[in-house]
PDB file of N, CA and C in Angstrom:
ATOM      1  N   UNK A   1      -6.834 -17.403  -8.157  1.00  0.00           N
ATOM      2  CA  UNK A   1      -7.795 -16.357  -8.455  1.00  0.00           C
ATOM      3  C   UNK A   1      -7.791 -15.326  -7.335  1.00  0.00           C
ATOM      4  N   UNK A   2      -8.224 -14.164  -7.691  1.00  0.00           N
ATOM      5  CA  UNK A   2      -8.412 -12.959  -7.019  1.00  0.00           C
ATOM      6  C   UNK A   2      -9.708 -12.340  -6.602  1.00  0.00           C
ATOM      7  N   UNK A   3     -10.136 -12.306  -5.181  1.00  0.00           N
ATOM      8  CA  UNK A   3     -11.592 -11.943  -5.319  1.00  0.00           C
ATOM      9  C   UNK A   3     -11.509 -10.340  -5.802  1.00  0.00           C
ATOM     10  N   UNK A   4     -12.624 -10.044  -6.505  1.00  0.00           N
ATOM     11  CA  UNK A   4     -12.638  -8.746  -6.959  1.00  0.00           C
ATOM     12  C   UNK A   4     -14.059  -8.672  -6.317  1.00  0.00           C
ATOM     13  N   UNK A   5     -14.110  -7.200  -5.929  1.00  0.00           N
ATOM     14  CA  UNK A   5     -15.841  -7.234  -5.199  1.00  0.00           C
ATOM     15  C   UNK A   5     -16.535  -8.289  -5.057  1.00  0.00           C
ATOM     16  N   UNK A   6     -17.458  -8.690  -5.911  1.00  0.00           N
ATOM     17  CA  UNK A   6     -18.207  -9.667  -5.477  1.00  0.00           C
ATOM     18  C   UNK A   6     -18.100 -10.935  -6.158  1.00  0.00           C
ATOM     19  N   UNK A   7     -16.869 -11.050  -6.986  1.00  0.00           N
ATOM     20  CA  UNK A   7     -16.694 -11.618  -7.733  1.00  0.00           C
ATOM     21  C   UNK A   7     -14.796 -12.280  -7.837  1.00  0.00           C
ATOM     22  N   UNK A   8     -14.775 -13.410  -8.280  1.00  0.00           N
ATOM     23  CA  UNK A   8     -13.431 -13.619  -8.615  1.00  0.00           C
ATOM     24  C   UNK A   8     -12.965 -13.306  -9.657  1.00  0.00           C
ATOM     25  N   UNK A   9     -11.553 -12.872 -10.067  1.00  0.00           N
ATOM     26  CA  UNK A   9     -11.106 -12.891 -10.721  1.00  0.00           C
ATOM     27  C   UNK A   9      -9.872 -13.850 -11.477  1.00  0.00           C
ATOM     28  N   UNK A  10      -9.816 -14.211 -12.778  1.00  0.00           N
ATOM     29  CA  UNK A  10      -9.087 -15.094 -13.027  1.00  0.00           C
ATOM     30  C   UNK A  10      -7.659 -14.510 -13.370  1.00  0.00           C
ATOM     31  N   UNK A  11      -6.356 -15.473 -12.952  1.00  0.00           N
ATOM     32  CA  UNK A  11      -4.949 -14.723 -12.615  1.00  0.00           C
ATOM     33  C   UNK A  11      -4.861 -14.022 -14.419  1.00  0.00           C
ATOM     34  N   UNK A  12      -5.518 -14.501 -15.232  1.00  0.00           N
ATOM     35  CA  UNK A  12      -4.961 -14.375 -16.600  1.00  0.00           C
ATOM     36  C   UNK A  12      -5.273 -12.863 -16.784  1.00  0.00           C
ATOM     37  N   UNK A  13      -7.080 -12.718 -16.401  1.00  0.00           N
ATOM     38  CA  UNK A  13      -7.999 -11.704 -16.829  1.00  0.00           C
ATOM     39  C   UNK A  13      -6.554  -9.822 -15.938  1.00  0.00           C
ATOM     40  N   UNK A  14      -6.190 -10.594 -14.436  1.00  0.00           N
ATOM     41  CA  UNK A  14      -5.471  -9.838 -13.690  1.00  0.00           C
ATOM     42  C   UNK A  14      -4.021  -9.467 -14.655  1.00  0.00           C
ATOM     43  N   UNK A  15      -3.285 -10.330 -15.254  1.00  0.00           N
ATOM     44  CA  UNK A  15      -2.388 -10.393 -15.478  1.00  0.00           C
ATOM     45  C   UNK A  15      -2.462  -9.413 -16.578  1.00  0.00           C
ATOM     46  N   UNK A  16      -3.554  -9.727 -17.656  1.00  0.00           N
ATOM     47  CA  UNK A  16      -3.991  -8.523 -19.086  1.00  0.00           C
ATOM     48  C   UNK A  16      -3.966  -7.096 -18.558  1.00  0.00           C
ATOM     49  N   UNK A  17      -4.839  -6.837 -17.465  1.00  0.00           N
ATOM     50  CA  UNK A  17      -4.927  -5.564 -16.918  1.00  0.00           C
ATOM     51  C   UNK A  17      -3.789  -5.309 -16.398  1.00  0.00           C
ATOM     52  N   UNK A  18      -3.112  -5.451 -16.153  1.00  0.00           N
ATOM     53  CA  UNK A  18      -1.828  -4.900 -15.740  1.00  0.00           C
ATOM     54  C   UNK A  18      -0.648  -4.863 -16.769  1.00  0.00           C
ATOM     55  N   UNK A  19      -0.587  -5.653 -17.711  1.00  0.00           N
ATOM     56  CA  UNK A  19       0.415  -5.802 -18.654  1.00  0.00           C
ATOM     57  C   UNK A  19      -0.086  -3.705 -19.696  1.00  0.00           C
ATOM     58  N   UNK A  20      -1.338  -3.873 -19.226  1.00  0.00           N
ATOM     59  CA  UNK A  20      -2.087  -2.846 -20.038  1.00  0.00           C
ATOM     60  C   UNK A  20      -1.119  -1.694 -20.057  1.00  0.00           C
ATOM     61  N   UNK A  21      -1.464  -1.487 -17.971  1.00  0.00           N
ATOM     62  CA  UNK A  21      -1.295  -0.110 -17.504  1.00  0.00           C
ATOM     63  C   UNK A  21       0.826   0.092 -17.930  1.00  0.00           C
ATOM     64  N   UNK A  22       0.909   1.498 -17.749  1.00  0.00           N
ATOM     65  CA  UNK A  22       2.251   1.739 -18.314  1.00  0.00           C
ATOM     66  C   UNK A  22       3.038   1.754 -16.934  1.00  0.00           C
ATOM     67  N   UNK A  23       2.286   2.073 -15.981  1.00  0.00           N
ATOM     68  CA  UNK A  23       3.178   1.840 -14.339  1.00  0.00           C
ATOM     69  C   UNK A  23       2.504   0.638 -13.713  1.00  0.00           C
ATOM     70  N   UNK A  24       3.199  -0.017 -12.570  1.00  0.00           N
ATOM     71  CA  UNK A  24       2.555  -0.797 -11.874  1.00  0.00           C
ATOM     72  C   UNK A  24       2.056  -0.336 -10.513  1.00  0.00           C
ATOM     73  N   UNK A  25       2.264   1.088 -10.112  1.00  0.00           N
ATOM     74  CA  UNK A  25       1.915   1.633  -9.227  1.00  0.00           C
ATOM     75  C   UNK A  25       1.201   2.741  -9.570  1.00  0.00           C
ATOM     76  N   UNK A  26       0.135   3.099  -9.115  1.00  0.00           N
ATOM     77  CA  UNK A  26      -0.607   4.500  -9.451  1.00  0.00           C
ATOM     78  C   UNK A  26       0.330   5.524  -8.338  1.00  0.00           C
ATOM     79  N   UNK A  27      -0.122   7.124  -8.960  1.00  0.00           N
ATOM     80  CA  UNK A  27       0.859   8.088  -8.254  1.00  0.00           C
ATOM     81  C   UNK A  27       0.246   8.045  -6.729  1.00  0.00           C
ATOM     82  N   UNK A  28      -1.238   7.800  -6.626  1.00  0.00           N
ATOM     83  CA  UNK A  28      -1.225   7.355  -4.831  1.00  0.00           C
ATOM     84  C   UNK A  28      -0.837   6.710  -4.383  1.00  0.00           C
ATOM     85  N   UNK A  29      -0.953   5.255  -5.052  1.00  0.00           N
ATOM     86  CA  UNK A  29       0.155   4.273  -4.067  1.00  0.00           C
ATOM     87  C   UNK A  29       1.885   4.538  -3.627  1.00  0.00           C
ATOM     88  N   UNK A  30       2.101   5.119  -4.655  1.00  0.00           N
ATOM     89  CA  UNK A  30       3.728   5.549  -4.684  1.00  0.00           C
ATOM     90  C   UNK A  30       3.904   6.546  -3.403  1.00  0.00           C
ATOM     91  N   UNK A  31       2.785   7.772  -3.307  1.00  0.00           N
ATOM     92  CA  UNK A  31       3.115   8.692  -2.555  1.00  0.00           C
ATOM     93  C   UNK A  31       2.696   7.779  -1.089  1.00  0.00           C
ATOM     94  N   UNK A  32       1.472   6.983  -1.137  1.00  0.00           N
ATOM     95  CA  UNK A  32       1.408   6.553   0.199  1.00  0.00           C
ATOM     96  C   UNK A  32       2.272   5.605   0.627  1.00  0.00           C
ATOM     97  N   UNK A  33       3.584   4.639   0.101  1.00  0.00           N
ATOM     98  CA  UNK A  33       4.591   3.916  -0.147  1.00  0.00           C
ATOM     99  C   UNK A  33       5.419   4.987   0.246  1.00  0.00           C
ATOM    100  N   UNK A  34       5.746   6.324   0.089  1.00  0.00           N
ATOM    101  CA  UNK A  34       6.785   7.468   0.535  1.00  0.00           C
ATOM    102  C   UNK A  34       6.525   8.038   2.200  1.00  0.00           C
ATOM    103  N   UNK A  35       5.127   7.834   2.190  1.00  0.00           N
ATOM    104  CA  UNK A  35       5.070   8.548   3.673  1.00  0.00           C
ATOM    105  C   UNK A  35       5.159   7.612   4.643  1.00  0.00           C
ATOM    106  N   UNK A  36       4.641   6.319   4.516  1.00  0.00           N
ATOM    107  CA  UNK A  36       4.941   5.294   5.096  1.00  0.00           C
ATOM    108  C   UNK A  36       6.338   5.183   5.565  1.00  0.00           C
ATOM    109  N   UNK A  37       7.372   5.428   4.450  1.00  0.00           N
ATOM    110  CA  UNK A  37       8.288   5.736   4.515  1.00  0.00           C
ATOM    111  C   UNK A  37       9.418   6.584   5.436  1.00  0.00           C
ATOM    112  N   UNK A  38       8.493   7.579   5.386  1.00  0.00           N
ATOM    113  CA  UNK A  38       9.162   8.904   5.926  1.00  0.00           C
ATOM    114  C   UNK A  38       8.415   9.028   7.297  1.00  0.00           C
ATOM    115  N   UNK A  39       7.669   8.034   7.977  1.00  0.00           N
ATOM    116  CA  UNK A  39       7.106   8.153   9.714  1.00  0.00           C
ATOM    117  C   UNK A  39       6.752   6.315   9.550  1.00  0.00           C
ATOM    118  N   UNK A  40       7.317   5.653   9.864  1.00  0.00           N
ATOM    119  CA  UNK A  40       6.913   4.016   9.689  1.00  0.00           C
ATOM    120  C   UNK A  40       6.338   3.883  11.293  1.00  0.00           C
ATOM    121  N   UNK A  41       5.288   2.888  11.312  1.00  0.00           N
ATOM    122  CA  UNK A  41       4.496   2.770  12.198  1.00  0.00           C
ATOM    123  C   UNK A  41       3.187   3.964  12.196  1.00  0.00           C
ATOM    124  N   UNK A  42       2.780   4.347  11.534  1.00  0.00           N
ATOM    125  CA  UNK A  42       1.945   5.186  11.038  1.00  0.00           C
ATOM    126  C   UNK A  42       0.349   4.716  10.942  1.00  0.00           C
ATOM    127  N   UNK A  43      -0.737   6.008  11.075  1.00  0.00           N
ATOM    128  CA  UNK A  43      -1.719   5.279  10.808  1.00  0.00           C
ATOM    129  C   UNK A  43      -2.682   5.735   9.579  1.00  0.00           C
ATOM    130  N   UNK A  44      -3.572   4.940   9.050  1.00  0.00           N
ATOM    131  CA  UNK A  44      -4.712   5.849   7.915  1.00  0.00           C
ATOM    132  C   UNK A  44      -4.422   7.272   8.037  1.00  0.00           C
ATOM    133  N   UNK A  45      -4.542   7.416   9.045  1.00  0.00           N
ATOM    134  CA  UNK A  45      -4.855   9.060   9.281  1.00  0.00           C
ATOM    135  C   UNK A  45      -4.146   9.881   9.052  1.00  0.00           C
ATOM    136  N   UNK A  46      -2.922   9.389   9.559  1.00  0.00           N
ATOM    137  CA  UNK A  46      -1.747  10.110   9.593  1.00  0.00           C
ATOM    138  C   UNK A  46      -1.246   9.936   8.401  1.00  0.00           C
ATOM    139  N   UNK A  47      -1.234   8.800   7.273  1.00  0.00           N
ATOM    140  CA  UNK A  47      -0.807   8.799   5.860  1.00  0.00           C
ATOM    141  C   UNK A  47      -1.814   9.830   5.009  1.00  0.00           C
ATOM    142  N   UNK A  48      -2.953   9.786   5.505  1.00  0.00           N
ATOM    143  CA  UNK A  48      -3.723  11.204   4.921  1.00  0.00           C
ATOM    144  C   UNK A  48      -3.415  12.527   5.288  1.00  0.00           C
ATOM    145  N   UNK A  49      -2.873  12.600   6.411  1.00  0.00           N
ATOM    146  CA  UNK A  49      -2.747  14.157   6.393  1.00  0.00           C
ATOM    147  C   UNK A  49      -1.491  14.465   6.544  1.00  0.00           C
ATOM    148  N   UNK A  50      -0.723  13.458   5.737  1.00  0.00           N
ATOM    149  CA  UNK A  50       0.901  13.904   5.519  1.00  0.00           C
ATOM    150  C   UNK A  50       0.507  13.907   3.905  1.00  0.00           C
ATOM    151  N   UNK A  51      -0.486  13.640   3.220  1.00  0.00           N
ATOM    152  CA  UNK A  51      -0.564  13.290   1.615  1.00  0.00           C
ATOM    153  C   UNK A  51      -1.783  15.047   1.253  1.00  0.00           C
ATOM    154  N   UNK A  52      -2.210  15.571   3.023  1.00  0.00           N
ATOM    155  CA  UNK A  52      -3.311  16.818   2.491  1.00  0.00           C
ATOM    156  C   UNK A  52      -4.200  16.291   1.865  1.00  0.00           C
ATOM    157  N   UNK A  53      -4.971  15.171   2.198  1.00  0.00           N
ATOM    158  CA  UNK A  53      -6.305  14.944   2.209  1.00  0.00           C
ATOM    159  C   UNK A  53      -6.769  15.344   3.207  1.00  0.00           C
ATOM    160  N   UNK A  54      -7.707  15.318   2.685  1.00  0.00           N
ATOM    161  CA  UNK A  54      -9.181  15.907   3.889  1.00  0.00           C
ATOM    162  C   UNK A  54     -10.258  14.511   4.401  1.00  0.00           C
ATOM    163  N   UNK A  55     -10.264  13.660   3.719  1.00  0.00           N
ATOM    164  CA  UNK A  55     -11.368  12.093   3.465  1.00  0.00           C
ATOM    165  C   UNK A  55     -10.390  10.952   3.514  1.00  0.00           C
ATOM    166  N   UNK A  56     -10.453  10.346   4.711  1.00  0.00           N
ATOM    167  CA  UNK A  56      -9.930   9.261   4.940  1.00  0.00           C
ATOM    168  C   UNK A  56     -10.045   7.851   3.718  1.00  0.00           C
ATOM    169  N   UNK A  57     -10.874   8.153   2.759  1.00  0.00           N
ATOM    170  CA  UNK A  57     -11.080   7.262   1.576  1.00  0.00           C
ATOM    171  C   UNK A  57     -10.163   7.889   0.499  1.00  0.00           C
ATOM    172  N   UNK A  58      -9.697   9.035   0.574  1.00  0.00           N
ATOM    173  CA  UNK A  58      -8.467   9.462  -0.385  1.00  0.00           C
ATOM    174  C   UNK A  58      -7.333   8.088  -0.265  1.00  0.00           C
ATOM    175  N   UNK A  59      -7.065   7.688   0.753  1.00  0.00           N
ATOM    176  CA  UNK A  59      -6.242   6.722   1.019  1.00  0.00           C
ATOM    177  C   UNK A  59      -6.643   5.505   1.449  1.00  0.00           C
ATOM    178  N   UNK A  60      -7.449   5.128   2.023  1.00  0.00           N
ATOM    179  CA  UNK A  60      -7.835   4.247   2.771  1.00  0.00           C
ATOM    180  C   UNK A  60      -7.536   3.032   1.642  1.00  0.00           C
ATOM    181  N   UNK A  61      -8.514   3.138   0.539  1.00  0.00           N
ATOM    182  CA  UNK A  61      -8.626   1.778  -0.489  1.00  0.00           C
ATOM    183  C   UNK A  61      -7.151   1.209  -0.645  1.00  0.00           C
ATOM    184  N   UNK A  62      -6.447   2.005  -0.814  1.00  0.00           N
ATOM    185  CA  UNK A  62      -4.996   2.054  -1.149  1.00  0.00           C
ATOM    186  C   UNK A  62      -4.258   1.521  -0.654  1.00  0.00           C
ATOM    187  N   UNK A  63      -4.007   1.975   0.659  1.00  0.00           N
ATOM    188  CA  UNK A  63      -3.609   1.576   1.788  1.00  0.00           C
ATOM    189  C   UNK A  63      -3.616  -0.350   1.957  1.00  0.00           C
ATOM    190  N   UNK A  64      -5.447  -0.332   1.918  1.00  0.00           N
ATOM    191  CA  UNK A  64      -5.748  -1.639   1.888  1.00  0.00           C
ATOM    192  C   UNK A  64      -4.813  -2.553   0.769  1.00  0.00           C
ATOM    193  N   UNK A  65      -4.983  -2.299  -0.435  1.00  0.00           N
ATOM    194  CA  UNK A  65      -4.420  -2.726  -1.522  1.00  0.00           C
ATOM    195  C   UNK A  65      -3.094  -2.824  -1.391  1.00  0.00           C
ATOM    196  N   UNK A  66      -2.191  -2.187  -0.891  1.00  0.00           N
ATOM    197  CA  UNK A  66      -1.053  -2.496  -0.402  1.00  0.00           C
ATOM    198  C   UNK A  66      -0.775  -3.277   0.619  1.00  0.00           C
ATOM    199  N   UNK A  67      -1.302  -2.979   1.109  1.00  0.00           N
ATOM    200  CA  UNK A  67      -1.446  -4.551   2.601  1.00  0.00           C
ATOM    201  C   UNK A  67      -1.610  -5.904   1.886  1.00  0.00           C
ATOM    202  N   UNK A  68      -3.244  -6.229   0.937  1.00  0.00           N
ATOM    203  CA  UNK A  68      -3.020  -7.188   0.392  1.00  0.00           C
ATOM    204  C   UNK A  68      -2.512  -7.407  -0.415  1.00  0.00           C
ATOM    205  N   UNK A  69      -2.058  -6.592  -1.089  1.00  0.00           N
ATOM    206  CA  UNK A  69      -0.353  -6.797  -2.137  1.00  0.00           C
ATOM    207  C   UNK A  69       0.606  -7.522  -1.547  1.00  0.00           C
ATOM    208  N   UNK A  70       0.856  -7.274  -0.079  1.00  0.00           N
ATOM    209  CA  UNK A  70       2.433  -7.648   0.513  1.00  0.00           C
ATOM    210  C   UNK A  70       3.562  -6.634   0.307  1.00  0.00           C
ATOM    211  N   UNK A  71       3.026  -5.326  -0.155  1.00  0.00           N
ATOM    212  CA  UNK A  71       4.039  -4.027   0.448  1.00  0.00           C
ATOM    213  C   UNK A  71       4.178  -3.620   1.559  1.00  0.00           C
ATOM    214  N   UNK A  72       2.833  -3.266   2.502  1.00  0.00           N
ATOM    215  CA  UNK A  72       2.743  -2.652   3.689  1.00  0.00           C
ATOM    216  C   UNK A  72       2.574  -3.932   4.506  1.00  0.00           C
ATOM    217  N   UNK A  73       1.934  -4.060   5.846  1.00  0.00           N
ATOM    218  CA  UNK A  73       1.562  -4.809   6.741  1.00  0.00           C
ATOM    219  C   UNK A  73       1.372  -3.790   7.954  1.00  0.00           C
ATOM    220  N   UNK A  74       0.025  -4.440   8.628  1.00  0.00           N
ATOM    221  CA  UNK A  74      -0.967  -3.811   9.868  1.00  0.00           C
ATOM    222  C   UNK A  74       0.004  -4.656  11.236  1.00  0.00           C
ATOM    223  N   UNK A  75       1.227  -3.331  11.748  1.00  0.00           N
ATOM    224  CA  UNK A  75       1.864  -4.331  12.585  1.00  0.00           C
ATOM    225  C   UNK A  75       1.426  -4.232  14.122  1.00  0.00           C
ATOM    226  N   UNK A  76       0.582  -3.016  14.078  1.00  0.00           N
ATOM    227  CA  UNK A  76       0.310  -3.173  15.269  1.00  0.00           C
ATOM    228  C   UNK A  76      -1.137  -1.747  16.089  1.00  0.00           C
ATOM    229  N   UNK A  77      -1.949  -1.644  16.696  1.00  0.00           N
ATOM    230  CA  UNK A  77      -2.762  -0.842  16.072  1.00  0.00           C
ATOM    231  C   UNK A  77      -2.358   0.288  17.749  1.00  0.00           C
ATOM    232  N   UNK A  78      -3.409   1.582  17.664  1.00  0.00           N
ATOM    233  CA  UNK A  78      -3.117   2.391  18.274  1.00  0.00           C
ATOM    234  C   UNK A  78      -4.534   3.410  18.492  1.00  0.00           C
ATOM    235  N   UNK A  79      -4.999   4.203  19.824  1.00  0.00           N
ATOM    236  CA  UNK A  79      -5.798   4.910  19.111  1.00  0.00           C
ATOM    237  C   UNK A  79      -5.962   6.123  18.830  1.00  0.00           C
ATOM    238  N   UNK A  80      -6.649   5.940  17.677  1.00  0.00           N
ATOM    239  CA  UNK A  80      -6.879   7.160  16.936  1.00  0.00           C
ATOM    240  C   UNK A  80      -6.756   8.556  17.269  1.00  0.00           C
ATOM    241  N   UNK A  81      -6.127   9.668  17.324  1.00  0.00           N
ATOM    242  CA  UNK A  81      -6.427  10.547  17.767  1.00  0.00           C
ATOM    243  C   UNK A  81      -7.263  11.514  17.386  1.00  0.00           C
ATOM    244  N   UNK A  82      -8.131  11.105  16.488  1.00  0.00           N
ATOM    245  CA  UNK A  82      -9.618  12.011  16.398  1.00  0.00           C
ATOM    246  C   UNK A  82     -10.785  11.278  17.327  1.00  0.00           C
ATOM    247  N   UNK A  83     -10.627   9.859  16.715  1.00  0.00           N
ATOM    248  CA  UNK A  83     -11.729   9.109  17.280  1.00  0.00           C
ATOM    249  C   UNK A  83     -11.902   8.474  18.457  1.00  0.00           C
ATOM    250  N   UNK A  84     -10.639   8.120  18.667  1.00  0.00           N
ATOM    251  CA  UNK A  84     -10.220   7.122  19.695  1.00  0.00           C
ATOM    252  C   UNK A  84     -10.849   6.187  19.995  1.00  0.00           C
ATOM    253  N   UNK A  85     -11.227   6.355  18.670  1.00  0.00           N
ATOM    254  CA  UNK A  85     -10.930   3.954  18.530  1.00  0.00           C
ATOM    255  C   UNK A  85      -9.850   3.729  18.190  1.00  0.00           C
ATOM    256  N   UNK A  86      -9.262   2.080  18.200  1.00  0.00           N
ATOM    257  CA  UNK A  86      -8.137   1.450  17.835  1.00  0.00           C
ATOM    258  C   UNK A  86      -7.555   1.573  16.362  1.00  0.00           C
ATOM    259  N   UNK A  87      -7.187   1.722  15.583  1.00  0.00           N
ATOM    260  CA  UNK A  87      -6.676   1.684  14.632  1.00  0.00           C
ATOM    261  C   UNK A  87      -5.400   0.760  14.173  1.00  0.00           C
ATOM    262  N   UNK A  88      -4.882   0.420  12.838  1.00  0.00           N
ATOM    263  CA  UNK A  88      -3.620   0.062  12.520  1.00  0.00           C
ATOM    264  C   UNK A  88      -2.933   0.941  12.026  1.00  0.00           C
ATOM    265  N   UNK A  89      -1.541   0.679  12.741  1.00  0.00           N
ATOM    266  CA  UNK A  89      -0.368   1.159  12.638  1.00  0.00           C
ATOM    267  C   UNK A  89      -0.012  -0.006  11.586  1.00  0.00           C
ATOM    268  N   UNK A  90       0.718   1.246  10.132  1.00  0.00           N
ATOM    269  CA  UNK A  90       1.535   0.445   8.740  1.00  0.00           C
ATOM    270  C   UNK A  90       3.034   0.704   8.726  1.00  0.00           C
ATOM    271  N   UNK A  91       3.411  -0.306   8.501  1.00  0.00           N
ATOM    272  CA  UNK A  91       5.127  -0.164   8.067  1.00  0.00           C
ATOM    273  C   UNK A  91       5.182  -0.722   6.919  1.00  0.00           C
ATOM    274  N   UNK A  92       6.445  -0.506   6.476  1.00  0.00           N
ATOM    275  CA  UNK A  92       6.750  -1.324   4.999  1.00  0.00           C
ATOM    276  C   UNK A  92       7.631  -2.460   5.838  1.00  0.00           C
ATOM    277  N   UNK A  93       6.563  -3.791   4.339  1.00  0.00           N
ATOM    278  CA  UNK A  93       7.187  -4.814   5.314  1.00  0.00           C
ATOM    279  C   UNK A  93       8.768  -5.201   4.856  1.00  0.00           C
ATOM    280  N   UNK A  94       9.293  -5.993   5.426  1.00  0.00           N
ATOM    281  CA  UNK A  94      10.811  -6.663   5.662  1.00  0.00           C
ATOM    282  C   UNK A  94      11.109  -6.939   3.920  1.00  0.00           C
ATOM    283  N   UNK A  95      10.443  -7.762   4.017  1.00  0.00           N
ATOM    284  CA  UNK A  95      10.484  -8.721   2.463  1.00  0.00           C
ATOM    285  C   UNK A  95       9.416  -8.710   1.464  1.00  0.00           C
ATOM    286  N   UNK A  96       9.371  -7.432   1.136  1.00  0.00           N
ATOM    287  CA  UNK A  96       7.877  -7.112   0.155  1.00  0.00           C
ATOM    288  C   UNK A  96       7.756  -8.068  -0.928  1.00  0.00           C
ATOM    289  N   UNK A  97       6.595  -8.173  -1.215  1.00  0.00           N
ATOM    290  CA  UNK A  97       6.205  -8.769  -2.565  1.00  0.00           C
ATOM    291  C   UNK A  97       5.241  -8.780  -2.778  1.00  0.00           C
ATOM    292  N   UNK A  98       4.803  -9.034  -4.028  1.00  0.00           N
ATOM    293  CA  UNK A  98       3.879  -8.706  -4.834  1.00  0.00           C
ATOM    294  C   UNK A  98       3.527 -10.009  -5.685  1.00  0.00           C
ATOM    295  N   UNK A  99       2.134 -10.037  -5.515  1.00  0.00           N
ATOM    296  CA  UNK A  99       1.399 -11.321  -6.523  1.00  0.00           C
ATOM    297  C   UNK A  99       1.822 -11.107  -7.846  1.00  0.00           C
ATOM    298  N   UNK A 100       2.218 -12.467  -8.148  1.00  0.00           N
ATOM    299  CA  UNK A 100       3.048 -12.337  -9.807  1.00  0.00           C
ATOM    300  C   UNK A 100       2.522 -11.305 -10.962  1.00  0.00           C
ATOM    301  N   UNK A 101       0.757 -10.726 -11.085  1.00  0.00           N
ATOM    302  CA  UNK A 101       0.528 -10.418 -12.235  1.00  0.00           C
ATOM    303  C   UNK A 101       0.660  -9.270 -12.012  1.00  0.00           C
ATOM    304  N   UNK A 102       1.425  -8.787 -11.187  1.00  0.00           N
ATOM    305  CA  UNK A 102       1.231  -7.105 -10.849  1.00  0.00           C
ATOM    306  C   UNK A 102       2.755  -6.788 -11.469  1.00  0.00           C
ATOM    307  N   UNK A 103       3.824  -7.710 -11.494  1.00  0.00           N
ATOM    308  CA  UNK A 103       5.188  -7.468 -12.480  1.00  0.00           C
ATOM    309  C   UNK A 103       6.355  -7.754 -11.246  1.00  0.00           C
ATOM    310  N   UNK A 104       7.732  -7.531 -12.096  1.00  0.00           N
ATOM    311  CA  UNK A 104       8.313  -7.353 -10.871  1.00  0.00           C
ATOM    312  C   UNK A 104       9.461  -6.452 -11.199  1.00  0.00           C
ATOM    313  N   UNK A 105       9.513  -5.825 -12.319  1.00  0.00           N
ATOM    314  CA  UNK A 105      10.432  -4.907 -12.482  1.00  0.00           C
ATOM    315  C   UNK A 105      11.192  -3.631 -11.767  1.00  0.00           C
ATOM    316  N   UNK A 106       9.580  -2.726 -12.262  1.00  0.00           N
ATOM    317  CA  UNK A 106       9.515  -1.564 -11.517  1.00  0.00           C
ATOM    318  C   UNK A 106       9.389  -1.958  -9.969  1.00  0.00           C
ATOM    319  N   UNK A 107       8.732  -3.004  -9.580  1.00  0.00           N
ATOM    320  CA  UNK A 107       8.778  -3.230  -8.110  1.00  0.00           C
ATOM    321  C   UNK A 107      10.054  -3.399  -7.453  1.00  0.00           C
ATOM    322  N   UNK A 108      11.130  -4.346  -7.903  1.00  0.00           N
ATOM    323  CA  UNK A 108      12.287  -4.518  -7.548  1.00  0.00           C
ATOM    324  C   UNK A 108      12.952  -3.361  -6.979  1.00  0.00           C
ATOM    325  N   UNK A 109      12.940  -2.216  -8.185  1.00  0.00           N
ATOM    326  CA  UNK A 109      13.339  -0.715  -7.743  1.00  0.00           C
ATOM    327  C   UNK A 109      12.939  -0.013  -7.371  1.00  0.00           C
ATOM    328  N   UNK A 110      11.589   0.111  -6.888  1.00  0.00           N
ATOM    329  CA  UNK A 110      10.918   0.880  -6.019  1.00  0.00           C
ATOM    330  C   UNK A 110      11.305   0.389  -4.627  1.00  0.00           C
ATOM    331  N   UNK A 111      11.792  -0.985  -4.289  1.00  0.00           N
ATOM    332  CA  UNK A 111      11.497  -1.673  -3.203  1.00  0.00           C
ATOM    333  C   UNK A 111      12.500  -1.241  -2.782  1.00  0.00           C
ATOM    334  N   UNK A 112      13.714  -1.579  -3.512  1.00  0.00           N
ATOM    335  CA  UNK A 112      15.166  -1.190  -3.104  1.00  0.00           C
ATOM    336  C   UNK A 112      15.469   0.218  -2.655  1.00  0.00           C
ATOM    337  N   UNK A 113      14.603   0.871  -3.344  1.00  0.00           N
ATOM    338  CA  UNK A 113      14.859   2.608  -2.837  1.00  0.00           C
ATOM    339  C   UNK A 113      14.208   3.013  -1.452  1.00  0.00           C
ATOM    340  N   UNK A 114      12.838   2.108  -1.577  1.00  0.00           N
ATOM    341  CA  UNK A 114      12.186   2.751   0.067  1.00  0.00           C
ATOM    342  C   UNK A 114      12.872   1.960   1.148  1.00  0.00           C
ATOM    343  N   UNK A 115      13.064   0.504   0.708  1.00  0.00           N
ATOM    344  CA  UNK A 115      13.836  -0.018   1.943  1.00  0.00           C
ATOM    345  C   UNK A 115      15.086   0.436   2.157  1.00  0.00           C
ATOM    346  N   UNK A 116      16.004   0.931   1.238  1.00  0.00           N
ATOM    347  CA  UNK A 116      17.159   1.228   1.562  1.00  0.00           C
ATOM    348  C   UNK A 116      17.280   2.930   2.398  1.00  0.00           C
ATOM    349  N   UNK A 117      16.162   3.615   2.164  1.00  0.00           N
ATOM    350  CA  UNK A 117      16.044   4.591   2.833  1.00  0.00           C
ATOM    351  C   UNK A 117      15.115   4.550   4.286  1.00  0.00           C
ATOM    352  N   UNK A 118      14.615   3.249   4.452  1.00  0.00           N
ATOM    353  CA  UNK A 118      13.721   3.173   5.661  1.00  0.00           C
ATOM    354  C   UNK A 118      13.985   3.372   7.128  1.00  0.00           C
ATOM    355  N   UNK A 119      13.874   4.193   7.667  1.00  0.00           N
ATOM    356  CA  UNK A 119      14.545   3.970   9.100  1.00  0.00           C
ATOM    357  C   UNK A 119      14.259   2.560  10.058  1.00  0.00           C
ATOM    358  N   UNK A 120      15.282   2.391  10.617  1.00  0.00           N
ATOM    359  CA  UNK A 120      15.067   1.291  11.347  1.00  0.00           C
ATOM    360  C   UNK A 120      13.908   1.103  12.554  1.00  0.00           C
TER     361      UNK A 120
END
């Protein structure tokens, strides 16, 4: 099961909702999966204002959701240069993956394209 807010969710109820949607990635996750991409070791902040947000919650949820997906990972943190508190620094991780009900199609080839373009 999956906690959902305040609540769990069952893998089946997860698995329906996604069989639903026609992508397995929304166009934010994809673009924040590209910038990650294109500056790795990166932070919230900096994935927002390479995406021209203005509200660190344009991305933030997202961000998160990819972390606990097993796309991204928090490898190491840094601080902030507005706030200067600590923050995490995201990369795309080594060996991505994704909890079974999310698919693995479109993931396979998304994965293959950002890792194969990732700088070292």
């Amino acid at each position: 099961m999956s906690t959902h807010l305040r609540h769990k969710m069952h893998v089946n109820s997860l698995q329906a909702y996604w069989e639903g949607k026609e992508e397995l990635f929304s166009q934010r996750e994809r673009d924040i999966l590209l910038a990650v991409r294109a500056k790795p070791l990166c932070t919230d902040r900096e994935v927002m204002m390479a995406l021209h947000f203005g509200d660190m919650n344009s991305v933030r949820p997202r961000i998160t959701e990819l972390v606990k997906d097993g796309l991204l990972e928090e490898h190491s943190s840094v601080e902030d240069m507005t706030t200067g508190r600590p923050v995490r620094r995201l990369r795309i991780r080594d060996n991505p993956t994704l909890p079974q009900w999310r698919g693995q199609g479109e993931l396979r080839d998304l994965i293959q394209e950002i890792v194969a373009t990732q700088a070292p």
